[in-house]
Protein backbone atom coordinates (compact mmCIF):
# COMPACT_ATOMS: atom_id res chain seq x y z
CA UNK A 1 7.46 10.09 -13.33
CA UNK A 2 8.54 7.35 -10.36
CA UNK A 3 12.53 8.25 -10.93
CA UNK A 4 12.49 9.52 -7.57
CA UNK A 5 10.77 6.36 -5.85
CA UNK A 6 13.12 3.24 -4.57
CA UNK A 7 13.34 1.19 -1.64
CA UNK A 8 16.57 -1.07 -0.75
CA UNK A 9 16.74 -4.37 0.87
CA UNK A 10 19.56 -4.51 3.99
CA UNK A 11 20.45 -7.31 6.10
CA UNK A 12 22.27 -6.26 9.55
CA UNK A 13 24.55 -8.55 12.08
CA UNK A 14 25.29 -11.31 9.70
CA UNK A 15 21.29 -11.95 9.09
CA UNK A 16 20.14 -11.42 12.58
CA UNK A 17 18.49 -8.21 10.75
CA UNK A 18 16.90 -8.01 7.85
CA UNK A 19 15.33 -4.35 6.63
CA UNK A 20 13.76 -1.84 4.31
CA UNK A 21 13.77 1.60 3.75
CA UNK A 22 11.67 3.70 0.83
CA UNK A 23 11.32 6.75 -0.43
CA UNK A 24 7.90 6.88 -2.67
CA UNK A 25 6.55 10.50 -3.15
CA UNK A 26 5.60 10.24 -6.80
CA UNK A 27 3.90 6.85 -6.29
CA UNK A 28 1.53 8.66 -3.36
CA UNK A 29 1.06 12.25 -5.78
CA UNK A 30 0.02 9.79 -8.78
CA UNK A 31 -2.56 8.08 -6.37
CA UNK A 32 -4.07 10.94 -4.93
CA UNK A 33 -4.06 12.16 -8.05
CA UNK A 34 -6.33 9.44 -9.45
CA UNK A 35 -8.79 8.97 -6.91
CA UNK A 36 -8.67 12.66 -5.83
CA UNK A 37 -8.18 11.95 -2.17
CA UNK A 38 -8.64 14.53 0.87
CA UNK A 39 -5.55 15.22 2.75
CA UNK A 40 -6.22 12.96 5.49
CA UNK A 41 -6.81 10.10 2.95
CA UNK A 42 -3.98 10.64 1.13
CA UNK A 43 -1.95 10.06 4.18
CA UNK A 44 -3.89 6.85 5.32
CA UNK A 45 -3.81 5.22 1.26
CA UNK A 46 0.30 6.32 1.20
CA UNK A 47 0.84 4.78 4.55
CA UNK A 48 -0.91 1.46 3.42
CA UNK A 49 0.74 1.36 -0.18
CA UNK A 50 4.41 2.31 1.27
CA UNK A 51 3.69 -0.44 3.48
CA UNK A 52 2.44 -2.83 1.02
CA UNK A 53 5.42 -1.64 -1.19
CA UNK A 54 7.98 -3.26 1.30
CA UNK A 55 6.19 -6.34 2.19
CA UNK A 56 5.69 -7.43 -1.21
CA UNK A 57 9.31 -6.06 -2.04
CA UNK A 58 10.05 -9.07 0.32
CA UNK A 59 8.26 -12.28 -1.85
CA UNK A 60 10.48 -14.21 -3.80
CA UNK A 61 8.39 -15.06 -6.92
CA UNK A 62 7.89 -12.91 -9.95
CA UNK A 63 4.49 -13.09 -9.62
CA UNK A 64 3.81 -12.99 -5.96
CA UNK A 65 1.27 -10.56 -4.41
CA UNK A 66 0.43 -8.82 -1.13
CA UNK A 67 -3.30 -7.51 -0.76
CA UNK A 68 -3.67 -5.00 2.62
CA UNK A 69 -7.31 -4.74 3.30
CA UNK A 70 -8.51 -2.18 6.08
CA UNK A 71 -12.64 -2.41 6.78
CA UNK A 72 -13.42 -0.12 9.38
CA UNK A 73 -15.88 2.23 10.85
CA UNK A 74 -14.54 5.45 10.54
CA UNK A 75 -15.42 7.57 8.10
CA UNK A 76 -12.97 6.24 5.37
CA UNK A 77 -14.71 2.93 5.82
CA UNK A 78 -11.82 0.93 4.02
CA UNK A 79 -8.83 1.04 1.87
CA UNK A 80 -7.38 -2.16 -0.58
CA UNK A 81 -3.71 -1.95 -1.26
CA UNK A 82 -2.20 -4.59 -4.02
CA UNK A 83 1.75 -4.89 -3.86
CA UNK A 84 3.97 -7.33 -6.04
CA UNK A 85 7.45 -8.43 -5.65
CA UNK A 86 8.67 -6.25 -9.05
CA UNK A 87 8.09 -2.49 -7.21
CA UNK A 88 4.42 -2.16 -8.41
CA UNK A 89 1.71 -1.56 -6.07
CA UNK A 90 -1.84 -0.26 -6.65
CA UNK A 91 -5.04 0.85 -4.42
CA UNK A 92 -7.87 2.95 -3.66
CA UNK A 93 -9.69 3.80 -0.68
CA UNK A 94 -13.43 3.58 0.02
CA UNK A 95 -14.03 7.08 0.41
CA UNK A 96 -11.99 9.79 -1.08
CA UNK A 97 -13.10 12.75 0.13
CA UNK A 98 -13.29 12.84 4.30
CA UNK A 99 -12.39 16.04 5.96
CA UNK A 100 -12.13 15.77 9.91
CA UNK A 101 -9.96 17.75 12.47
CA UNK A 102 -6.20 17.30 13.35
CA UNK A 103 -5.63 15.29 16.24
CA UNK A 104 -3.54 16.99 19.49
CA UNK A 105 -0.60 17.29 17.66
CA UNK A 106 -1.91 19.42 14.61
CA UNK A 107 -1.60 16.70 12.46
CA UNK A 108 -3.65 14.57 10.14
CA UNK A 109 -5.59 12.14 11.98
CA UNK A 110 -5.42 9.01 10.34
CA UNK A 111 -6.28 6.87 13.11
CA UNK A 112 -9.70 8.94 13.59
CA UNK A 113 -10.43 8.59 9.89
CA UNK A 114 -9.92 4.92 9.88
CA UNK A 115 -11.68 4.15 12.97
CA UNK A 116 -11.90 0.83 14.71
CA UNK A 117 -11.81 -2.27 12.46
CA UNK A 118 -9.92 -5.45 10.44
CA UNK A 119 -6.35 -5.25 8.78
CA UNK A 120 -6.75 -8.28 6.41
CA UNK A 121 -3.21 -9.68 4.75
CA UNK A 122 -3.39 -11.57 1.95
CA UNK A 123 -0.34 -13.38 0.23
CA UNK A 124 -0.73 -14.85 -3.10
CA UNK A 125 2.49 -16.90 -3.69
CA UNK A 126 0.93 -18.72 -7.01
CA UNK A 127 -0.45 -21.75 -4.41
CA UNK A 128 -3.72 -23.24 -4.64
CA UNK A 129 -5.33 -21.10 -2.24
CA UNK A 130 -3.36 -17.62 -0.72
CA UNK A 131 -2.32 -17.45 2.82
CA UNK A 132 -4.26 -14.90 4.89
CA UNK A 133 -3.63 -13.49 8.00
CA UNK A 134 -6.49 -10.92 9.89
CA UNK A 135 -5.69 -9.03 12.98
CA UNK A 136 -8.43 -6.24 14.85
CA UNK A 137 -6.72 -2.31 14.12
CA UNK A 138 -4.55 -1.44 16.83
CA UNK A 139 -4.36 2.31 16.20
CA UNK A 140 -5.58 2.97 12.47
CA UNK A 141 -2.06 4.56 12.19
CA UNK A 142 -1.45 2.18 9.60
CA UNK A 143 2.04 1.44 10.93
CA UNK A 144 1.29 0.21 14.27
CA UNK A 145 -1.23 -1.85 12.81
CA UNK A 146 0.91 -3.88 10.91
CA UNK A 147 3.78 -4.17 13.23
CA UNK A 148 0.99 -5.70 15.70
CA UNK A 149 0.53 -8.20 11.93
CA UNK A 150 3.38 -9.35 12.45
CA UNK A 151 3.59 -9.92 15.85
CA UNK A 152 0.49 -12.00 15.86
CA UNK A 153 0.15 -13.43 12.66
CA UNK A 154 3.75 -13.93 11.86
CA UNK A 155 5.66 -13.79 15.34
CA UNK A 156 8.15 -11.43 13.71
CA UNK A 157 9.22 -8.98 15.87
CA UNK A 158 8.94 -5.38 13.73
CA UNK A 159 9.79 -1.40 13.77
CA UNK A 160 7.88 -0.22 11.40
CA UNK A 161 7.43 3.75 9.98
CA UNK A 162 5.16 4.95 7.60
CA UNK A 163 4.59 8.85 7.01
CA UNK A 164 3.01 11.09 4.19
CA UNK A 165 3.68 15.02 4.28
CA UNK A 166 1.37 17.17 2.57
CA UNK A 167 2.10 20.54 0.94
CA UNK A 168 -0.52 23.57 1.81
CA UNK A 169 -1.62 23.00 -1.60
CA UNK A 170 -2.25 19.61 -0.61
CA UNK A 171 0.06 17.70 -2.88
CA UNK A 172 2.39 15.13 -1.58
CA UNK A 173 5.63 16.77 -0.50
CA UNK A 174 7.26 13.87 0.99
CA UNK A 175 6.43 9.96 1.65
CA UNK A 176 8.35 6.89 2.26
CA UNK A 177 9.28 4.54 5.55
CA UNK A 178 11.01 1.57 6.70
CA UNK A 179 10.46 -1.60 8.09
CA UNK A 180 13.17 -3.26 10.14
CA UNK A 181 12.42 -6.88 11.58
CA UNK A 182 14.39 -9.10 13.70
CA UNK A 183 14.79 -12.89 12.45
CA UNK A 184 15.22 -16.04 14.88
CA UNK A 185 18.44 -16.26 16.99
CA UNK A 186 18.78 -12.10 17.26
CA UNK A 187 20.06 -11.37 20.69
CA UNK A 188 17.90 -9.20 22.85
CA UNK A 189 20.73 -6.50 22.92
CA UNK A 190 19.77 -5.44 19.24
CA UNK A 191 16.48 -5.12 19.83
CA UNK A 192 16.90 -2.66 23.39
CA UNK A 193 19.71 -0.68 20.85
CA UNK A 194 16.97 -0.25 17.98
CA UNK A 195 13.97 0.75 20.31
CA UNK A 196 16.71 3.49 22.01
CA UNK A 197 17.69 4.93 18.45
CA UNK A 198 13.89 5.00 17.31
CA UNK A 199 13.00 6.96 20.77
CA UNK A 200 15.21 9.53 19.58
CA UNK A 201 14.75 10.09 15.41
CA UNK A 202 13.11 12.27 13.45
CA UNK A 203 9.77 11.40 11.86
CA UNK A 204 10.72 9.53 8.47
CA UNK A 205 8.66 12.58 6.79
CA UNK A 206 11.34 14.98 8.55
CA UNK A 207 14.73 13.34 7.23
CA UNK A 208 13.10 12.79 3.82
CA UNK A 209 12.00 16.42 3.75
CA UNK A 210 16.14 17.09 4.89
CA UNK A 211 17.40 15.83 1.71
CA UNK A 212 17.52 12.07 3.48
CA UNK A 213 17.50 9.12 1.19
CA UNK A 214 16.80 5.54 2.32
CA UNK A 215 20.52 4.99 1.87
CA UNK A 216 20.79 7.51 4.80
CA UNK A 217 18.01 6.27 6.89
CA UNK A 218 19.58 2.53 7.05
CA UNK A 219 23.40 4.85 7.95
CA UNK A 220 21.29 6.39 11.10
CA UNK A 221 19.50 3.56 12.14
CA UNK A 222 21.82 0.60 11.29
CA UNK A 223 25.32 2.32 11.48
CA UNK A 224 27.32 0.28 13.12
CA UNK A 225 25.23 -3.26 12.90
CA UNK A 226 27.44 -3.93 9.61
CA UNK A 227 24.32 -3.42 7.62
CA UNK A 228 24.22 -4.90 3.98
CA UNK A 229 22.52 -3.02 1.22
CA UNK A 230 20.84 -6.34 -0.75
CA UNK A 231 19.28 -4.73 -3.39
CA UNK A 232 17.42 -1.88 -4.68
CA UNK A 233 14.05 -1.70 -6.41
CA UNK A 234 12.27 1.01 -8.24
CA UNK A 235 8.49 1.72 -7.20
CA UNK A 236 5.71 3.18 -8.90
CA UNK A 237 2.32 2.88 -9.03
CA UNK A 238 0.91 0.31 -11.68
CA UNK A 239 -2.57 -0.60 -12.27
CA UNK A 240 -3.24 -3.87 -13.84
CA UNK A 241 -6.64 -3.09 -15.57
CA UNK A 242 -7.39 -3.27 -19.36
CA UNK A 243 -10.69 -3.26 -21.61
CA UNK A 244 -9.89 -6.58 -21.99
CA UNK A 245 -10.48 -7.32 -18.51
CA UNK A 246 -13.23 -4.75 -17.93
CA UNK A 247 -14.61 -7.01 -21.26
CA UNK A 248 -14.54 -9.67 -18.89
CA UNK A 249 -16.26 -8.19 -15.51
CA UNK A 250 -18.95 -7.31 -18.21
CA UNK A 251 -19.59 -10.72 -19.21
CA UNK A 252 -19.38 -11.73 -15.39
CA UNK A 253 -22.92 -10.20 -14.81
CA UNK A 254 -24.50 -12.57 -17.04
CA UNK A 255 -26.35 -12.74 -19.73
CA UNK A 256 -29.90 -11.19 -18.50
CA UNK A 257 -28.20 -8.08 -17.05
CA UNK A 258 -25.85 -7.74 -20.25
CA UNK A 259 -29.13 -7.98 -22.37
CA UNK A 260 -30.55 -5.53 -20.38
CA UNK A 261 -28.21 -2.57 -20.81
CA UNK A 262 -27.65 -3.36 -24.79
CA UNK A 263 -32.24 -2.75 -24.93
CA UNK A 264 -31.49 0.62 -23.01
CA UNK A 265 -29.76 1.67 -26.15
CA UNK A 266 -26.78 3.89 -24.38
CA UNK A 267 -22.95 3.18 -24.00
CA UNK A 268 -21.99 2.09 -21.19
CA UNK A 269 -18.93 3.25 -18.98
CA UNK A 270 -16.89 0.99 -16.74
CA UNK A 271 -14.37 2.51 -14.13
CA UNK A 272 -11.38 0.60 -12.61
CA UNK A 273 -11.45 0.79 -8.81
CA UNK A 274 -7.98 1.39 -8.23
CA UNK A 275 -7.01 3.93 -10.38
CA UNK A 276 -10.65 5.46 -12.06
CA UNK A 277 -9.57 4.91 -15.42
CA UNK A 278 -13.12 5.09 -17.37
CA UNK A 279 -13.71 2.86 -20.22
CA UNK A 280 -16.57 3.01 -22.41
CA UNK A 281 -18.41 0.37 -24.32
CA UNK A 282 -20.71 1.17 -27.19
CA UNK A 283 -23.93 -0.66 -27.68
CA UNK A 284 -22.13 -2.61 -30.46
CA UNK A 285 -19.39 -3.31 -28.13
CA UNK A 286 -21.81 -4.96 -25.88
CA UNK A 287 -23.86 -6.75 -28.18
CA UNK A 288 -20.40 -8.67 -28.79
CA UNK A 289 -19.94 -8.86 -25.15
CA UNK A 290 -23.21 -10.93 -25.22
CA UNK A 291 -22.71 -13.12 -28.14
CA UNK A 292 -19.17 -14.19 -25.92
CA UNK A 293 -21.56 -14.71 -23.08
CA UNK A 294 -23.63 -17.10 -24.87
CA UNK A 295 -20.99 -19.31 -25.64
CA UNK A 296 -20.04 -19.87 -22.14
């Protein structure tokens, strides 16, 4: 289903540059998909998880995490975004279904649907407690609000493009970016030639929907910077929830709330936030749960 969906690592002027690029249409379909998502919301969860995708494309350990947390006011209210360093990246958005009017330009308005708020980054790197960085929305674009991230929270200077591109029938028809981010010692020359090559390109939505490939986005942006490709990862959207664990959130409420719903006498269903798989536990399901619960 994801054979489409890569990104590739680059470095640029013998590591001055370092860069990503993604193309990730299936991964965006399969979410909307899931949590049934408006147009608008589709847009704002694909920008956040193509994000996400990248930064956690860029942790060294197998293990390693990236959680992008948006709490806002707008009428989405919030979206959670889990990326890992193996391609996999998962998330959901507060509310699914919010229908509002295109901004100036006819297009989705993201930024009106996400409102004023938090961008909350959260890097688990298997230490004792996960760094976290938390910076005020610039824009609710998505990608201006993590290029001011890493400005602030990181002091990494960053171009950053995210874009979704819907079909009338309001599939996904195209989504991907890139992130390209200047490293210490890069002369202020390469940055003034990337800001006068962005001023001029295409929406990332437009090359994709061209025939583009990330491969071709790095040749128009990077051309003649000696770019590098490092490697290349497959993406896809993964969700890491079981029954086992759902077993385990049931037991989390405790033993007076468990008892409660086994002397109601129904099943119970449990549904996974990020991608609304439903599992149900029978009475006799939970009447195990309990007798677990007891022994803790």
């Amino acid at each position: 289903m994801f054979e489409q969906d890569y990104l590739i690592r680059v470095t640029a002027l013998g590591g001055q540059l370092r860069a990503f690029f993604i193309t990730d249409r299936d991964t965006v379909e399969y979410a909307r998909r899931s949590h049934n998502t408006s147009p608008v919301v589709t847009a704002a969860l694909g920008r956040l998880m193509t994000g996400a995708l990248m930064m956690g494309a860029d942790m060294k350990g197998e293990d390693d995490s990236v959680t992008l947390k948006i709490e806002s006011e707008g009428p989405i209210r919030g979206l959670t975004v889990v990326a890992d360093s193996r391609g996999d990246v998962r998330g959901f958005p507060i509310e699914p279904l919010v229908i509002i009017p295109a901004n100036k330009l006819g297009k989705l308005d993201v930024g009106g649907a996400v409102g004023a708020g938090t961008l909350s980054v959260i890097k688990d790197m298997g230490l004792k407690e996960p760094y976290t960085g938390q910076v005020p929305l610039t824009s609710g674009e998505i990608a201006e609000d993590l290029t001011y991230y890493f400005a602030a929270s990181e002091q990494i200077p960053s171009a950053i493009a995210l874009g979704v591109l819907m079909n009338k029938e309001n599939t996904v028809r195209q989504a991907g970016g890139f992130m390209i981010q200047l490293m210490p010692g890069a002369d202020e020359g390469t940055l003034e030639k990337l800001e006068q090559r962005l001023s001029v390109m295409k929406s990332v939505t437009s090359c994709l929907d061209e025939g583009m490939k990330p491969e071709d986005m790095m040749e128009l942006l990077l051309s003649d910077m000696e770019p590098e490709i490092v490697g290349r990862l497959p993406v896809r959207f993964k969700c890491t929830c079981s029954k086992e664990r759902m077993e385990n959130a049931i037991i989390s409420i405790g033993r007076t709330d468990l008892k409660s719903l086994i002397d109601e006498g129904e099943p119970v269903e449990a549904v996974c936030h990020f991608c609304n798989t439903k599992y149900r536990f029978e009475v006799s399901e939970l009447k195990k749960l309990w007798l677990r619960a007891q022994e803790r």
